[in-house]
Protein backbone atom coordinates (compact mmCIF):
# COMPACT_ATOMS: atom_id res chain seq x y z
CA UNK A 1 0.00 0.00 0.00
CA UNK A 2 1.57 3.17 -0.74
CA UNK A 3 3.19 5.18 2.15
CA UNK A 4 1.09 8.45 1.98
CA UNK A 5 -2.05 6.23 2.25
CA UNK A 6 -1.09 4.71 5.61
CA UNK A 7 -0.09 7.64 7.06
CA UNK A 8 -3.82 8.65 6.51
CA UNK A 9 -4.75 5.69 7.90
CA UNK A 10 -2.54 5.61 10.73
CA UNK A 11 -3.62 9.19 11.45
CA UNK A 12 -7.48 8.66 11.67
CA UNK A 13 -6.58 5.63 13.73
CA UNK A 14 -4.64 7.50 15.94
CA UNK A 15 -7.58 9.54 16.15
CA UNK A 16 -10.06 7.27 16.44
CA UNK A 17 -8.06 6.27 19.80
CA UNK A 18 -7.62 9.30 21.22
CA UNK A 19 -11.18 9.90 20.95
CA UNK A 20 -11.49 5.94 22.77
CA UNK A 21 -9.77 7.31 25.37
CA UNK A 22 -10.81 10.70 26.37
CA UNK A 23 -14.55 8.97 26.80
CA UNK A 24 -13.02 6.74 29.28
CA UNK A 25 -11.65 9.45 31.09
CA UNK A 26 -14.48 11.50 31.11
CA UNK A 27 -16.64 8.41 32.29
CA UNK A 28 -14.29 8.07 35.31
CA UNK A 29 -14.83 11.23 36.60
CA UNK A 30 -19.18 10.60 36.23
CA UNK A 31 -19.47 9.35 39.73
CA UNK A 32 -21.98 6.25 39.95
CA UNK A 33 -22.59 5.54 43.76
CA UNK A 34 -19.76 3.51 44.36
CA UNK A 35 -16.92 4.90 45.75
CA UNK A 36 -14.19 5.49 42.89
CA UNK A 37 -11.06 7.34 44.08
CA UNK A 38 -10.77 9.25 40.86
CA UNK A 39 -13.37 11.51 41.82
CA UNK A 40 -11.00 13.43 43.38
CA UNK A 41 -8.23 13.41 40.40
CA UNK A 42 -8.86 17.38 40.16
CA UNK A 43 -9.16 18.49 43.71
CA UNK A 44 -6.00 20.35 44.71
CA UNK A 45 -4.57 21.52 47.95
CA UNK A 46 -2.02 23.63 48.78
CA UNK A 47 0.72 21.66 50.07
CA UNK A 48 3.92 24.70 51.12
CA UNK A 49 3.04 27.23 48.41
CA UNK A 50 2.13 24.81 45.98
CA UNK A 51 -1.37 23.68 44.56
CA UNK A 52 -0.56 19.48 44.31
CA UNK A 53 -3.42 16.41 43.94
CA UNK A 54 -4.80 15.10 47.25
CA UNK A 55 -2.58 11.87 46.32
CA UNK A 56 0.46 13.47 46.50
CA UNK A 57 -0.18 14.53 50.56
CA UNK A 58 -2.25 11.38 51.16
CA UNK A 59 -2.87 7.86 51.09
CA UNK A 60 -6.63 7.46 49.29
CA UNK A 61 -8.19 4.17 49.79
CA UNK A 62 -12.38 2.44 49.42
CA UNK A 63 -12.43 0.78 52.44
CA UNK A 64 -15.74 0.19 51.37
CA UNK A 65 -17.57 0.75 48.49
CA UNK A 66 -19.64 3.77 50.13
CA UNK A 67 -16.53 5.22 51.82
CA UNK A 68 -13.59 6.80 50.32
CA UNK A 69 -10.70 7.60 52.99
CA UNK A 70 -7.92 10.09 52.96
CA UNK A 71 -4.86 9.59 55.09
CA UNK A 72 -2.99 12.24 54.95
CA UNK A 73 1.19 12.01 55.36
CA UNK A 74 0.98 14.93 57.62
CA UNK A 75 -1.30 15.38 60.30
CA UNK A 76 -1.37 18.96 59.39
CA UNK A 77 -2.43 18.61 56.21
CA UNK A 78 -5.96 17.21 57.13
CA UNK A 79 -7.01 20.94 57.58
CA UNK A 80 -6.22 21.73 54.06
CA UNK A 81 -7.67 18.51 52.18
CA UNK A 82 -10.81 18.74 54.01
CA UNK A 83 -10.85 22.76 52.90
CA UNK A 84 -10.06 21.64 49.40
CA UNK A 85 -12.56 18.80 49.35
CA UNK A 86 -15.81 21.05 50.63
CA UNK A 87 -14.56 24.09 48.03
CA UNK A 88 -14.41 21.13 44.74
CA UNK A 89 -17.00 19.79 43.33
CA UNK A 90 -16.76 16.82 44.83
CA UNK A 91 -20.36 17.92 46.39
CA UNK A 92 -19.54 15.44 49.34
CA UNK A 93 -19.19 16.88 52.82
CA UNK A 94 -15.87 15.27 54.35
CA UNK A 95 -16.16 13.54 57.78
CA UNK A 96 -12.76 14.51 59.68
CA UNK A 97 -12.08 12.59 62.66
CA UNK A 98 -8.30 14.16 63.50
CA UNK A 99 -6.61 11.19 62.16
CA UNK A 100 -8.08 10.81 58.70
CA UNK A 101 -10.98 12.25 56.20
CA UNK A 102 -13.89 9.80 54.98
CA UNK A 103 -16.39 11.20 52.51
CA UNK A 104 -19.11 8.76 52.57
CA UNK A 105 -20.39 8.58 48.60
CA UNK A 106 -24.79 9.00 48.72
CA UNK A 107 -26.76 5.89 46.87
CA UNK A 108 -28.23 7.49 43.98
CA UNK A 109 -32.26 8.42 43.53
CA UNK A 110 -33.55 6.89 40.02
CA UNK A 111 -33.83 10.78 38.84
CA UNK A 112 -30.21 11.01 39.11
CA UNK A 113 -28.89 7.57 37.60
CA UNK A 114 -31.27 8.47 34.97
CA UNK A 115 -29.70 12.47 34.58
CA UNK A 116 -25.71 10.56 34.92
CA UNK A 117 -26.72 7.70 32.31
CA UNK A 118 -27.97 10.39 29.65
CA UNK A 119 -24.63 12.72 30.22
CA UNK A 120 -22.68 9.17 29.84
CA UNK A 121 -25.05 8.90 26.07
CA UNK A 122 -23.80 12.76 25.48
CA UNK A 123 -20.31 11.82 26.15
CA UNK A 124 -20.80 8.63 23.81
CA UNK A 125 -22.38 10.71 21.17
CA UNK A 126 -19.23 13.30 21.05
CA UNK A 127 -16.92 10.09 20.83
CA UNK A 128 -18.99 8.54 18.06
CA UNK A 129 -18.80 11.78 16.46
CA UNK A 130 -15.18 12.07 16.55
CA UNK A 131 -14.45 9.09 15.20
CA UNK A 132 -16.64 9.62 12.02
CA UNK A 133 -14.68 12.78 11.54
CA UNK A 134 -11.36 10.80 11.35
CA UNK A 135 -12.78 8.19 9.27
CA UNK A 136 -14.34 11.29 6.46
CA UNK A 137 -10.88 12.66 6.93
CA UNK A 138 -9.11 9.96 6.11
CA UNK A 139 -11.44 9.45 3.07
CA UNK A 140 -11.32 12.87 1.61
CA UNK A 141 -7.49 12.63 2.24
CA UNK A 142 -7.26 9.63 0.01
CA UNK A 143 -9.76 10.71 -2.47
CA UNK A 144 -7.47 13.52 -3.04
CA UNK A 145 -4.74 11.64 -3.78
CA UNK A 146 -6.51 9.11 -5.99
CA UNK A 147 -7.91 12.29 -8.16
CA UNK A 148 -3.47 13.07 -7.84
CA UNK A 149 -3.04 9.85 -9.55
CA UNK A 150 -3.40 7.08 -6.94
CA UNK A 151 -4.94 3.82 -8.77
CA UNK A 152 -8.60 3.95 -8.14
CA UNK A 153 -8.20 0.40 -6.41
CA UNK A 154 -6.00 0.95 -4.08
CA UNK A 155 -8.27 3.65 -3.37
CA UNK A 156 -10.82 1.82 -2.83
CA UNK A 157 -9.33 -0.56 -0.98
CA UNK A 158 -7.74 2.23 1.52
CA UNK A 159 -11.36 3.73 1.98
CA UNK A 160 -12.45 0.24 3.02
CA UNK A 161 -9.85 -0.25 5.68
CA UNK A 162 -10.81 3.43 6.93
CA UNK A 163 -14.28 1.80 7.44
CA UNK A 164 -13.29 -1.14 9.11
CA UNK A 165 -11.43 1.28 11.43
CA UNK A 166 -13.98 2.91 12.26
CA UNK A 167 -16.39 0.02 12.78
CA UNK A 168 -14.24 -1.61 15.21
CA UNK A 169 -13.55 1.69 17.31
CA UNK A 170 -17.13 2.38 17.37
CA UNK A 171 -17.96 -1.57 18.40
CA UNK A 172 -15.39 -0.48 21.12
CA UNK A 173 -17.25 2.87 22.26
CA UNK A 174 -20.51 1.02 22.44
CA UNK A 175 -18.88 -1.52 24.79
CA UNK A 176 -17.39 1.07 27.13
CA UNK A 177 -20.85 2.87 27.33
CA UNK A 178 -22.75 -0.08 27.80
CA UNK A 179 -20.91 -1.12 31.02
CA UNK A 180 -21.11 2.76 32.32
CA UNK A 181 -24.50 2.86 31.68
CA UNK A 182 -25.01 -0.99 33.46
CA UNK A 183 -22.70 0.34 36.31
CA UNK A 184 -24.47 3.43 36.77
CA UNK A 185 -28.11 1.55 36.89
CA UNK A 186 -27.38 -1.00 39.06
CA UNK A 187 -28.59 -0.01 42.51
């Protein structure tokens, strides 16, 4: 297959992953009544003049999986996570016994599973979405170079791969939001 052609075709796969994994990302951070220590990936504190992730003062653990606990390194620093935790939002008020933080994570009412499983379709949607853009991409790219004297067939052939592509990342996408979706509705 001619070299130009892959690098299309590497490019919209490339793409195609990226967009894989920036919907599992985003799904991490969609809390679904279990307690996920992710949830607090962007909640800083200010740790000697600098703004650093809870993780890097504290030990985070799910002793449970309704409770999330923070033990902090230094028992000065429970002050300042608990600050940072009620100012994020977390929206979970932090229980601070001196020695370390629990935030125990609320079961979910049906109107809110139902409000977390349509942002997970949204986020879905805007993966789907990106992936069909790096498939037409990839097509228009080779389409131009076919019209630049590229033999029709391996054209053809090229656009076809670019298809299967995206078939298999959107298979992929569908699985991901299926098990969200499952996670998020199971009470």
């Amino acid at each position: 297959m001619n070299e130009e052609v892959q690098l299309y075709l590497d490019m919209a796969n490339d793409s195609m992953k990226h967009a894989e994994a920036h919907l599992e990302e985003s799904l991490v951070h969609i809390r679904a009544g279990k307690a996920n220590i992710r949830i607090l990936d962007a909640v800083r504190v200010n740790y000697y003049g600098s703004s650093v992730p809870i993780s890097n003062v504290a030990t985070i653990t799910t002793p449970d999986a309704r409770t999330i606990a923070i033990q902090p390194w230094e028992k000065s620093m429970i002050k300042e996570i608990e600050k940072a935790i009620i100012n994020s939002e977390v929206g979970i008020m932090p229980d601070n016994n001196g020695e370390m933080i629990r935030l125990s994570i609320p079961p979910l009412t049906e109107e809110r599973r139902k409000a977390l499983a349509k942002q997970v379709r949204t986020e879905g949607e805007d993966a789907r979405i990106s992936v069909r853009n790096a498939r037409r991409d990839a097509i228009d790219a080779i389409k131009k170079l076919v019209k630049d004297g590229l033999p029709e067939d391996v054209g053809k052939d090229a656009e076809e791969d670019a298809q299967k592509m995206h078939d298999k990342h959107i298979r992929r996408i569908d699985e991901i939001l299926l098990a969200k979706e499952k996670e998020i509705m199971t009470v």
